[in-house]
PDB file of N, CA and C in Angstrom:
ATOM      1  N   UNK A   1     -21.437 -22.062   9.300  1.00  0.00           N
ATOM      2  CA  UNK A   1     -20.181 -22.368   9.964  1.00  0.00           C
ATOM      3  C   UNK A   1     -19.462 -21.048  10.256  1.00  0.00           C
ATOM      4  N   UNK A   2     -19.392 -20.765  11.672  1.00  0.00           N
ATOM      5  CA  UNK A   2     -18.375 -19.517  11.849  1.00  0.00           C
ATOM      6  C   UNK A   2     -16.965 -19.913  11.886  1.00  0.00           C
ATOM      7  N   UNK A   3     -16.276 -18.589  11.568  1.00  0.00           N
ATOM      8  CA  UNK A   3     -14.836 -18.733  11.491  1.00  0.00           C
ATOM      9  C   UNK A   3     -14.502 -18.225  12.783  1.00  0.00           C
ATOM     10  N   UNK A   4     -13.343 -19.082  13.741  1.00  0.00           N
ATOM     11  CA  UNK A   4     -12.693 -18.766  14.626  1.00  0.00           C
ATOM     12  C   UNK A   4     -11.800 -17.250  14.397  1.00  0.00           C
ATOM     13  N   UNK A   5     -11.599 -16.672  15.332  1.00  0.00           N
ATOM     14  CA  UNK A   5     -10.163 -16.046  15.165  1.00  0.00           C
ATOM     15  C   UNK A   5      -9.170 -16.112  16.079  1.00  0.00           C
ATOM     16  N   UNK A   6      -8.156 -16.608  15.444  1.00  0.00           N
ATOM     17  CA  UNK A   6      -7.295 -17.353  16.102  1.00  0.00           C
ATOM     18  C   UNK A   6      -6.460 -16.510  17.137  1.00  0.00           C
ATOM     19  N   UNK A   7      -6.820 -15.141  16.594  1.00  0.00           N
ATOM     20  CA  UNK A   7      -5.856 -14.012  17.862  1.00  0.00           C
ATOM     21  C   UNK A   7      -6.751 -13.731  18.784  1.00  0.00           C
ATOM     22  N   UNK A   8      -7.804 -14.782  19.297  1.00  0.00           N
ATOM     23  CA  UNK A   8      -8.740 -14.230  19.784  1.00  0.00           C
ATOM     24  C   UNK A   8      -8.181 -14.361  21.452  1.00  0.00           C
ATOM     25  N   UNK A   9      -8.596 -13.575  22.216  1.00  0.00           N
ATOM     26  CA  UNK A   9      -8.012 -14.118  23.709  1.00  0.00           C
ATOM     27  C   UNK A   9      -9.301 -14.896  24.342  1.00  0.00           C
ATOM     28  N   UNK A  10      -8.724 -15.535  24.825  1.00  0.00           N
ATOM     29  CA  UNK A  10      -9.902 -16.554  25.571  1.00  0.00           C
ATOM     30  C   UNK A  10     -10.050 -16.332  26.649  1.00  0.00           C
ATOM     31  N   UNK A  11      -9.877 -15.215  27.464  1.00  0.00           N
ATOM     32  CA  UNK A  11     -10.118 -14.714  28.786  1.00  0.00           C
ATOM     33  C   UNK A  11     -11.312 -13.377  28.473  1.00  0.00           C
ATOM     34  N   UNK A  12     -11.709 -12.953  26.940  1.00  0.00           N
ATOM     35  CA  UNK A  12     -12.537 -11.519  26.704  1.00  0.00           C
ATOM     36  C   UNK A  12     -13.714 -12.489  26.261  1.00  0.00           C
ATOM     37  N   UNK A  13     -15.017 -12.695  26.730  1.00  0.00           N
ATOM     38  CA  UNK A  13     -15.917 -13.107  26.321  1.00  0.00           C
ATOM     39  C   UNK A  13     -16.566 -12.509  25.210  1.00  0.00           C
ATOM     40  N   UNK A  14     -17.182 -13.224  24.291  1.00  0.00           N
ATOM     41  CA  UNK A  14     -17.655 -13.193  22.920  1.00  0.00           C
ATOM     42  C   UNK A  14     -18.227 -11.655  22.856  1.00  0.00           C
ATOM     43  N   UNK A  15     -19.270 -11.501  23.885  1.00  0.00           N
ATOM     44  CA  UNK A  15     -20.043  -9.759  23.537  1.00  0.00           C
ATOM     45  C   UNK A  15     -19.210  -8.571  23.897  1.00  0.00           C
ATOM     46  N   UNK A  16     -18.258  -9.220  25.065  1.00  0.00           N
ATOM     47  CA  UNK A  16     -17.405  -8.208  24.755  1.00  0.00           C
ATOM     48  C   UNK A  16     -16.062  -7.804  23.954  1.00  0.00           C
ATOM     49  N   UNK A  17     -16.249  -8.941  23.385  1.00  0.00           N
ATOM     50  CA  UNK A  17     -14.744  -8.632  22.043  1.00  0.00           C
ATOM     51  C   UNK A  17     -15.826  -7.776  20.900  1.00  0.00           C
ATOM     52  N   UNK A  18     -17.246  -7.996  20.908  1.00  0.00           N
ATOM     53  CA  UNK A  18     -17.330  -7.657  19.970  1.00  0.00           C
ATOM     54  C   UNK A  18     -17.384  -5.950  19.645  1.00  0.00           C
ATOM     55  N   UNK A  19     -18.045  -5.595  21.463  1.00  0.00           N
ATOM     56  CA  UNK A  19     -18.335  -4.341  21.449  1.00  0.00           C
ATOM     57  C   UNK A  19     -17.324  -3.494  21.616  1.00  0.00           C
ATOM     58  N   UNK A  20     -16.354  -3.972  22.032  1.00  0.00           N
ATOM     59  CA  UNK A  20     -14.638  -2.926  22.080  1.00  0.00           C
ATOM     60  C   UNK A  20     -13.914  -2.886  20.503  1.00  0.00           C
ATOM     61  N   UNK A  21     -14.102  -3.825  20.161  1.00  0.00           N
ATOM     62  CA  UNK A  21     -13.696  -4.109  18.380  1.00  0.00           C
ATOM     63  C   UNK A  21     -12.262  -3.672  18.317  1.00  0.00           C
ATOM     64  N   UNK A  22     -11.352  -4.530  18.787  1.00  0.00           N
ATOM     65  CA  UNK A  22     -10.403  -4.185  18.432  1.00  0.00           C
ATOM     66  C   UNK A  22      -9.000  -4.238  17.242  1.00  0.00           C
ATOM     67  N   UNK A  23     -10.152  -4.966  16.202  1.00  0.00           N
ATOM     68  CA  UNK A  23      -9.215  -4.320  15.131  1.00  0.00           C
ATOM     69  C   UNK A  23      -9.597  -3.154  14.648  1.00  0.00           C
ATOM     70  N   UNK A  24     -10.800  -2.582  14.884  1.00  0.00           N
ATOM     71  CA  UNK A  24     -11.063  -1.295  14.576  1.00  0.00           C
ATOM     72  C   UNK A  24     -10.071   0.149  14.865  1.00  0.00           C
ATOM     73  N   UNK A  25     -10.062  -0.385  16.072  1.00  0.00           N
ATOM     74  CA  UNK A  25      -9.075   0.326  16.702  1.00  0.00           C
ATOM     75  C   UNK A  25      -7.558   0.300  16.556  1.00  0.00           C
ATOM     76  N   UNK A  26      -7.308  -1.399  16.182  1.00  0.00           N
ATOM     77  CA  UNK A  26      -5.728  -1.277  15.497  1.00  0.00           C
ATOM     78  C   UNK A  26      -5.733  -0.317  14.148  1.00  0.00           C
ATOM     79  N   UNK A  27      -6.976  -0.715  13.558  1.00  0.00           N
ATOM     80  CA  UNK A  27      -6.802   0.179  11.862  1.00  0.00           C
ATOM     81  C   UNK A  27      -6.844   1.469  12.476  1.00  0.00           C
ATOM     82  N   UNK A  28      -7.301   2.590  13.170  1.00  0.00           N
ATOM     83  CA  UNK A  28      -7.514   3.525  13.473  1.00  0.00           C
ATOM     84  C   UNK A  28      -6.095   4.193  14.040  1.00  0.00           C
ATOM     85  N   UNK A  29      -5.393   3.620  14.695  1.00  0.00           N
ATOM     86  CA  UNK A  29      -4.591   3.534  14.915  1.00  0.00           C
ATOM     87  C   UNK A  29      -2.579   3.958  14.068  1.00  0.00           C
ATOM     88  N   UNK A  30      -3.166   1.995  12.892  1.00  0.00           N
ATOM     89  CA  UNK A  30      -2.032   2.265  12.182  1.00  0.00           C
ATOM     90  C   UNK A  30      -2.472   3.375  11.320  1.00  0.00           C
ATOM     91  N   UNK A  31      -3.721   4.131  10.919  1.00  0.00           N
ATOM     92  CA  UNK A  31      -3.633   4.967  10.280  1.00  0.00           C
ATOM     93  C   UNK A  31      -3.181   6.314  10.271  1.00  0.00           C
ATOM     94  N   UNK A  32      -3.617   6.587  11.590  1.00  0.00           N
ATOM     95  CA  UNK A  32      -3.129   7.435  12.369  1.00  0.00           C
ATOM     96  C   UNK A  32      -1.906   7.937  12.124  1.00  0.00           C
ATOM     97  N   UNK A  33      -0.802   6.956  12.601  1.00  0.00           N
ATOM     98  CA  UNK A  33       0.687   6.862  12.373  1.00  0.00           C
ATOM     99  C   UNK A  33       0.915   6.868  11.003  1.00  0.00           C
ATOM    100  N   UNK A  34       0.464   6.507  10.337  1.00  0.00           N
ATOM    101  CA  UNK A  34       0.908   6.438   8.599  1.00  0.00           C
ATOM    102  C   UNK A  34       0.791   7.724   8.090  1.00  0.00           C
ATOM    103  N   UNK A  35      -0.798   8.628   8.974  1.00  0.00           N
ATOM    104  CA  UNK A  35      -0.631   9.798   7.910  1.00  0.00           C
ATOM    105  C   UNK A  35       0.104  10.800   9.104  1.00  0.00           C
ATOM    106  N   UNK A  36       0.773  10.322  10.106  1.00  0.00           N
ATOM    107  CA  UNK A  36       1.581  11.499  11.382  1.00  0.00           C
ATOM    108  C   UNK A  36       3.079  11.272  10.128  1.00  0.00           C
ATOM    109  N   UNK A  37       3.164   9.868   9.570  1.00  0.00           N
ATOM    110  CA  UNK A  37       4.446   9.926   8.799  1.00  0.00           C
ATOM    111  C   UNK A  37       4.245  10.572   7.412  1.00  0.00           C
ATOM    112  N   UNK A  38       3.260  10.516   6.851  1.00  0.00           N
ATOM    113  CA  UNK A  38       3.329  11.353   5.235  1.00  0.00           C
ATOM    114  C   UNK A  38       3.511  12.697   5.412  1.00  0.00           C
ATOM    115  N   UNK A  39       2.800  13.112   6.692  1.00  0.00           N
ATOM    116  CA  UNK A  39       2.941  14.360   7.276  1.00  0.00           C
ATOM    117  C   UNK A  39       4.656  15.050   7.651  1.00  0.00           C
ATOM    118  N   UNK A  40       4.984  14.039   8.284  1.00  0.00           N
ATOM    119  CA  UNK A  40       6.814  14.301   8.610  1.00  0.00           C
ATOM    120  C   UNK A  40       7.699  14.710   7.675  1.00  0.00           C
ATOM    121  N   UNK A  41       6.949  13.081   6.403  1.00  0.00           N
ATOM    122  CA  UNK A  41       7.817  13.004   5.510  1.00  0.00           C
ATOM    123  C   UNK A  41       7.848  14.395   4.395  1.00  0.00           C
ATOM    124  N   UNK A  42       6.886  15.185   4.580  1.00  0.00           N
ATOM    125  CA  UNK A  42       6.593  16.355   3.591  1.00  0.00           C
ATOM    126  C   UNK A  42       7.234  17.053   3.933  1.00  0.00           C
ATOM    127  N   UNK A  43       6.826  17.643   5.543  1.00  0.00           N
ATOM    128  CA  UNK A  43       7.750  18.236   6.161  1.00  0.00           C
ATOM    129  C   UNK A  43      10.070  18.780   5.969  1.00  0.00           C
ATOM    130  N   UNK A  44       9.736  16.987   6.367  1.00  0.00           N
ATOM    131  CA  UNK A  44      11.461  17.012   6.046  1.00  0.00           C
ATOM    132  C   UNK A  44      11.899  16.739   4.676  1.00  0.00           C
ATOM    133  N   UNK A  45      10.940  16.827   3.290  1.00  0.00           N
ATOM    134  CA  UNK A  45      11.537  16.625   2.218  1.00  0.00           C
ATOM    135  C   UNK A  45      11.130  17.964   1.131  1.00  0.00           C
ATOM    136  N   UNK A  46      11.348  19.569   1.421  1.00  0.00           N
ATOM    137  CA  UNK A  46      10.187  20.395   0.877  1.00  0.00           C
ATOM    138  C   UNK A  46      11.037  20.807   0.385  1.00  0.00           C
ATOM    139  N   UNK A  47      12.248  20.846   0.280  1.00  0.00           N
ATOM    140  CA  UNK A  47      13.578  21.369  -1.067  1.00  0.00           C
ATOM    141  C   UNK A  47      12.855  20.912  -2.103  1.00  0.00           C
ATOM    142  N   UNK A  48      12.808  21.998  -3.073  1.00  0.00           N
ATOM    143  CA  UNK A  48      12.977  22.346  -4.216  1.00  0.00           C
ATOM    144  C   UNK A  48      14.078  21.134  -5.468  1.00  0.00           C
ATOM    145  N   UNK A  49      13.752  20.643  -6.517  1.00  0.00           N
ATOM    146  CA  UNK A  49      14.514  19.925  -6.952  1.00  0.00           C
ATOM    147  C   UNK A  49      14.001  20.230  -8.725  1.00  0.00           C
ATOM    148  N   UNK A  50      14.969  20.566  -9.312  1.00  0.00           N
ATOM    149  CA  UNK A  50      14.790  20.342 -11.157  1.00  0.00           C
ATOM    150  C   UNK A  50      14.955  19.035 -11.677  1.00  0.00           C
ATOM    151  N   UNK A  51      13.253  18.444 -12.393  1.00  0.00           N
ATOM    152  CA  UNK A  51      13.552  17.426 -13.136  1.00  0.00           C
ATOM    153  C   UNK A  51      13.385  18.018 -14.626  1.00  0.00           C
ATOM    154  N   UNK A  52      14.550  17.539 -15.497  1.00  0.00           N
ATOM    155  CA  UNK A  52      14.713  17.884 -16.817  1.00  0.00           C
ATOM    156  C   UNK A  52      14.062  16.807 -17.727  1.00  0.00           C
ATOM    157  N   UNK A  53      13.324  17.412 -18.407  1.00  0.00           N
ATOM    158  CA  UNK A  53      12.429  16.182 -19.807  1.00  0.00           C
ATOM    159  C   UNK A  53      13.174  17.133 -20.695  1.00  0.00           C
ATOM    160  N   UNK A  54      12.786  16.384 -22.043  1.00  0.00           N
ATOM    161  CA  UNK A  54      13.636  16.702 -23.112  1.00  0.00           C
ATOM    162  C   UNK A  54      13.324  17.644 -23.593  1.00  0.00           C
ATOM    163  N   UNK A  55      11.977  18.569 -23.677  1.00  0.00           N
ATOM    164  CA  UNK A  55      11.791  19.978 -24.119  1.00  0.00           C
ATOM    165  C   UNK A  55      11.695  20.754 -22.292  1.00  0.00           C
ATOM    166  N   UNK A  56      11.714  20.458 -21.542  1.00  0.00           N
ATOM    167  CA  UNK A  56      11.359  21.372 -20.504  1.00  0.00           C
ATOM    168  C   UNK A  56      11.740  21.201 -19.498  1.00  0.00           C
ATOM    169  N   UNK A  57      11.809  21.730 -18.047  1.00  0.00           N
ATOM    170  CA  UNK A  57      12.400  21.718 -17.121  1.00  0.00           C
ATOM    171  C   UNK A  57      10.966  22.228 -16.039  1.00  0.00           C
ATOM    172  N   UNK A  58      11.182  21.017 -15.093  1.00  0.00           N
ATOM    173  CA  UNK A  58      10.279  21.594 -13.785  1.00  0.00           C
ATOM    174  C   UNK A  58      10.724  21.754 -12.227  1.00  0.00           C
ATOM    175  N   UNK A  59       9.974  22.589 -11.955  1.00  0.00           N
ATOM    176  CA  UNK A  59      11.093  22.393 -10.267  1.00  0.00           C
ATOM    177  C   UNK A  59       9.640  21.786  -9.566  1.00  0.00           C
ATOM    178  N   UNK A  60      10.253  20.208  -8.820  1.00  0.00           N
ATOM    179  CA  UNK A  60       9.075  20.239  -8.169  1.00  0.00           C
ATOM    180  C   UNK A  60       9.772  19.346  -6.736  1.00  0.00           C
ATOM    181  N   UNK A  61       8.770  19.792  -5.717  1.00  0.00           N
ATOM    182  CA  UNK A  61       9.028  19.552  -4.368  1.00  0.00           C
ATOM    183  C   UNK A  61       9.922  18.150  -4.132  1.00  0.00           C
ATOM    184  N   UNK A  62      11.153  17.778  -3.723  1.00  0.00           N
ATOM    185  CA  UNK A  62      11.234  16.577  -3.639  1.00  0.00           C
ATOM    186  C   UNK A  62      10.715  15.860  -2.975  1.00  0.00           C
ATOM    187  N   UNK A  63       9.982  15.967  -1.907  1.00  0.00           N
ATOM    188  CA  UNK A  63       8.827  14.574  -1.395  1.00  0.00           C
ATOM    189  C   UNK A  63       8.040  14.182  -2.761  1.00  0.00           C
ATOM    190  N   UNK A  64       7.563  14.940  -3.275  1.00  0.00           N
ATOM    191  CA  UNK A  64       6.558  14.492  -4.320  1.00  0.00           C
ATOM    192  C   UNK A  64       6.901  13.921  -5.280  1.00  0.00           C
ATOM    193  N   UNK A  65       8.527  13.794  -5.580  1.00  0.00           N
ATOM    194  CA  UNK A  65       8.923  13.723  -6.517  1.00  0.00           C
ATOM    195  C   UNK A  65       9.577  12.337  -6.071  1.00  0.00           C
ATOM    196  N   UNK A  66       9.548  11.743  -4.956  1.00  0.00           N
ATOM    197  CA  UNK A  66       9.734  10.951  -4.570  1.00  0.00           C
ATOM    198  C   UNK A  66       8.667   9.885  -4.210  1.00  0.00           C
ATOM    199  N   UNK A  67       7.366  10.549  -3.920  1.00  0.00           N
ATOM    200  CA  UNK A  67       6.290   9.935  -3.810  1.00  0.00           C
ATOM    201  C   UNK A  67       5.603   9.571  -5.223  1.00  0.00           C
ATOM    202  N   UNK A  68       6.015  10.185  -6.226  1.00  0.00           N
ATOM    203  CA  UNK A  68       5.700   9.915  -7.789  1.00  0.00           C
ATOM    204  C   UNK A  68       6.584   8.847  -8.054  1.00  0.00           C
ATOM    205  N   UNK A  69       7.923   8.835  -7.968  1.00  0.00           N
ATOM    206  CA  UNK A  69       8.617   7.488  -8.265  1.00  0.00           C
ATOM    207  C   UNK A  69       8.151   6.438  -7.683  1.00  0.00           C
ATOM    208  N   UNK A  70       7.789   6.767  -6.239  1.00  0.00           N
ATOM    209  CA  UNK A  70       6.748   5.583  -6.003  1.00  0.00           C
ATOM    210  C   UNK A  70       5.543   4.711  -6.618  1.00  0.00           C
ATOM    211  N   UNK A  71       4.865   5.956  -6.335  1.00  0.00           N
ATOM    212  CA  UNK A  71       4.104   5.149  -7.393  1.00  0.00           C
ATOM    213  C   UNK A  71       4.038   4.755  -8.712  1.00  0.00           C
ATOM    214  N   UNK A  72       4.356   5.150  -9.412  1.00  0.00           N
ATOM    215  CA  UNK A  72       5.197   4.899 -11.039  1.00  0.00           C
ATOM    216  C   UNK A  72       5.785   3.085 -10.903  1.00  0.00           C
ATOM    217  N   UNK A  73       6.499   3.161 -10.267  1.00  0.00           N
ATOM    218  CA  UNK A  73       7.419   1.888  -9.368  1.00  0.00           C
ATOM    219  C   UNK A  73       6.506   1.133  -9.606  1.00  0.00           C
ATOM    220  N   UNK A  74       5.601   1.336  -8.209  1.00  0.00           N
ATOM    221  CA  UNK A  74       4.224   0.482  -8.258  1.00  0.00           C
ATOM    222  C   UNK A  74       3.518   0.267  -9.586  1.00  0.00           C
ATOM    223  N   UNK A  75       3.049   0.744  -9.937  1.00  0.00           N
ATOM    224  CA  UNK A  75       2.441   0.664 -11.166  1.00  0.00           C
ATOM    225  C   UNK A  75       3.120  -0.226 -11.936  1.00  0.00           C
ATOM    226  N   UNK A  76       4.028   0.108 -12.281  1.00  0.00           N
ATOM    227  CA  UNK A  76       4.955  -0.480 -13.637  1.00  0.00           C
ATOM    228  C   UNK A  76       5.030  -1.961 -12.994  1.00  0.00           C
ATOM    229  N   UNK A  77       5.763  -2.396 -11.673  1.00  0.00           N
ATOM    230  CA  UNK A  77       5.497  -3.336 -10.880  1.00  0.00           C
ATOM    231  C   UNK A  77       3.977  -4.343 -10.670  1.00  0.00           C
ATOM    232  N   UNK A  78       3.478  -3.474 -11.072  1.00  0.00           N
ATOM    233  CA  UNK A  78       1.759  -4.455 -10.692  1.00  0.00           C
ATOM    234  C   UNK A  78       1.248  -5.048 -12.147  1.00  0.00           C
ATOM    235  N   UNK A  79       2.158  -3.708 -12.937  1.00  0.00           N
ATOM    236  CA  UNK A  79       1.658  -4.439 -14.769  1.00  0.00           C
ATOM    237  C   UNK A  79       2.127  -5.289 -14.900  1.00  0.00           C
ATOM    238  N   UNK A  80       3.521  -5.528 -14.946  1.00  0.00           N
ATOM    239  CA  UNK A  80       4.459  -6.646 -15.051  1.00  0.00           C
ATOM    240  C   UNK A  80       4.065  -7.855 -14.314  1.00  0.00           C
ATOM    241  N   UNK A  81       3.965  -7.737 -13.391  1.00  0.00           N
ATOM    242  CA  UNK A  81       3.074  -9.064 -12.645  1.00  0.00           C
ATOM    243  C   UNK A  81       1.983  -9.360 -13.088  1.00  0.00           C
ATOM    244  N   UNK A  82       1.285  -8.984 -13.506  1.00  0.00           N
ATOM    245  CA  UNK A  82      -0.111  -9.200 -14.423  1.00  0.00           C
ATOM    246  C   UNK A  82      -0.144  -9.570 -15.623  1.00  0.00           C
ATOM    247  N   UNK A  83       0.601  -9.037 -16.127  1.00  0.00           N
ATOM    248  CA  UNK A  83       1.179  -9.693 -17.498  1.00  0.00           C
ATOM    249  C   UNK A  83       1.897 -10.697 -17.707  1.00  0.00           C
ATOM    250  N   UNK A  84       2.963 -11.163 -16.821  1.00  0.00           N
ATOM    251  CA  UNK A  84       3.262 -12.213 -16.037  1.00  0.00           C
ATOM    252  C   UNK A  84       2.028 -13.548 -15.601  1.00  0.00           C
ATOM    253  N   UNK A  85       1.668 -13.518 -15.054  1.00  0.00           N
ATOM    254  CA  UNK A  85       0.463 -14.163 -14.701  1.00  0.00           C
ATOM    255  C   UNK A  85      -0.320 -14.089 -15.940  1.00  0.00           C
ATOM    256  N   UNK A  86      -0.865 -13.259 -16.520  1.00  0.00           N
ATOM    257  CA  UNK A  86      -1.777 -13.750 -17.746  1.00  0.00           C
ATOM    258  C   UNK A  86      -1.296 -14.765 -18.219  1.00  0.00           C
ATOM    259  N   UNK A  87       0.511 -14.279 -19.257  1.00  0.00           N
ATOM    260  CA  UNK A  87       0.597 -15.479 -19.806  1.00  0.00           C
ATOM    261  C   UNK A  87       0.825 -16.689 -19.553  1.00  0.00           C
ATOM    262  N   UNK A  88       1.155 -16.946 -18.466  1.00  0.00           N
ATOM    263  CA  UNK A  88       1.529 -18.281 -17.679  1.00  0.00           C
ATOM    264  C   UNK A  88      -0.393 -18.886 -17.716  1.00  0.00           C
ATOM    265  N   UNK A  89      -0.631 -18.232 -17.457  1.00  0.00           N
ATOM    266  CA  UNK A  89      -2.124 -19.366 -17.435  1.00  0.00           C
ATOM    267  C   UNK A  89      -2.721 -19.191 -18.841  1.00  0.00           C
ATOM    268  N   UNK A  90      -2.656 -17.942 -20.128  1.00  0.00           N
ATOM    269  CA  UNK A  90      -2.416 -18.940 -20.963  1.00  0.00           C
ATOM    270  C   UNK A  90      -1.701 -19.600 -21.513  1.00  0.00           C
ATOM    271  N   UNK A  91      -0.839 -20.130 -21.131  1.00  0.00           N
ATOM    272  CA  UNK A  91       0.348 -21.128 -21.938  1.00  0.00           C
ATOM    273  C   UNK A  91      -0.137 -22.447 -20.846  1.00  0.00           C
ATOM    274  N   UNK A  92      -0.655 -22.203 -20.060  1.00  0.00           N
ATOM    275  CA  UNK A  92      -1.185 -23.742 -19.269  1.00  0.00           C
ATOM    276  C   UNK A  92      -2.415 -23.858 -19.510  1.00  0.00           C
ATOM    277  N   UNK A  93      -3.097 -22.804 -19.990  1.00  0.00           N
ATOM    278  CA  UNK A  93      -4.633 -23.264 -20.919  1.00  0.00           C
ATOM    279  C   UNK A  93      -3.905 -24.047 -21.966  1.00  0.00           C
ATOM    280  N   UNK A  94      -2.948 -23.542 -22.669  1.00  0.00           N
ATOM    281  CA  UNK A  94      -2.996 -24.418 -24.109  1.00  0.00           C
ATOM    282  C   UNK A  94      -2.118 -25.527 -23.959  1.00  0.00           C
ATOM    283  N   UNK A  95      -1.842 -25.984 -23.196  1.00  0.00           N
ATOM    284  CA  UNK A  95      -1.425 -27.619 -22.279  1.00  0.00           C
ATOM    285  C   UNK A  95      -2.231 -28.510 -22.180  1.00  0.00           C
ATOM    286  N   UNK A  96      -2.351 -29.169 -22.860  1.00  0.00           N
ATOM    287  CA  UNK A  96      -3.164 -30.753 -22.776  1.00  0.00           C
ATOM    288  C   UNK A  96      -3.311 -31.019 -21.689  1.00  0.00           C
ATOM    289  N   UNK A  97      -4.196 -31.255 -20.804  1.00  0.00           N
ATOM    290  CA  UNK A  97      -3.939 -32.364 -19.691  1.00  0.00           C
ATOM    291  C   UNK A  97      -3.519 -33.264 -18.737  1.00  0.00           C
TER     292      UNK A  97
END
């Protein structure tokens, strides 16, 4: 059983949707733009910034230091949801029926 795709246009016949491939080209694309923006974003964020821990002091770029809170964010965000979800399905494993 094939799967339709529903964004498909019905005026591009089958061999040739396949040989232009154009989500290939959308991914190629949004990637493109994503790394023209990490690129910008380095650019316009390269001041110098001191983060203080409790024995030491670092100076580090603020994009990066912004792109680390990111991901940190994320992270801490993806545990919590996971841990979340574990226990909910076990506390509905140990639910009768």
């Amino acid at each position: 059983m094939s799967r339709r795709n529903p964004f498909r246009r019905l005026d591009i016949p089958d061999g040739v949707e396949e040989a232009v491939q154009p989500r290939l080209y959308l991914i190629l694309i949004l990637a493109v733009l994503a790394l023209a923006y990490v690129v910008a974003f380095a650019i316009e964020n390269n001041k110098q910034r001191n983060v203080h821990f409790v024995f030491a002091t670092a100076s580090v770029s603020q994009g990066w230091l912004i792109l680390i809170s990111l991901a940190v964010g994320l992270l801490i965000g993806v545990a919590l949801s996971q841990l979340h979800r574990h226990r909910q399905r076990r506390s509905q494993a140990k639910q009768p029926a």
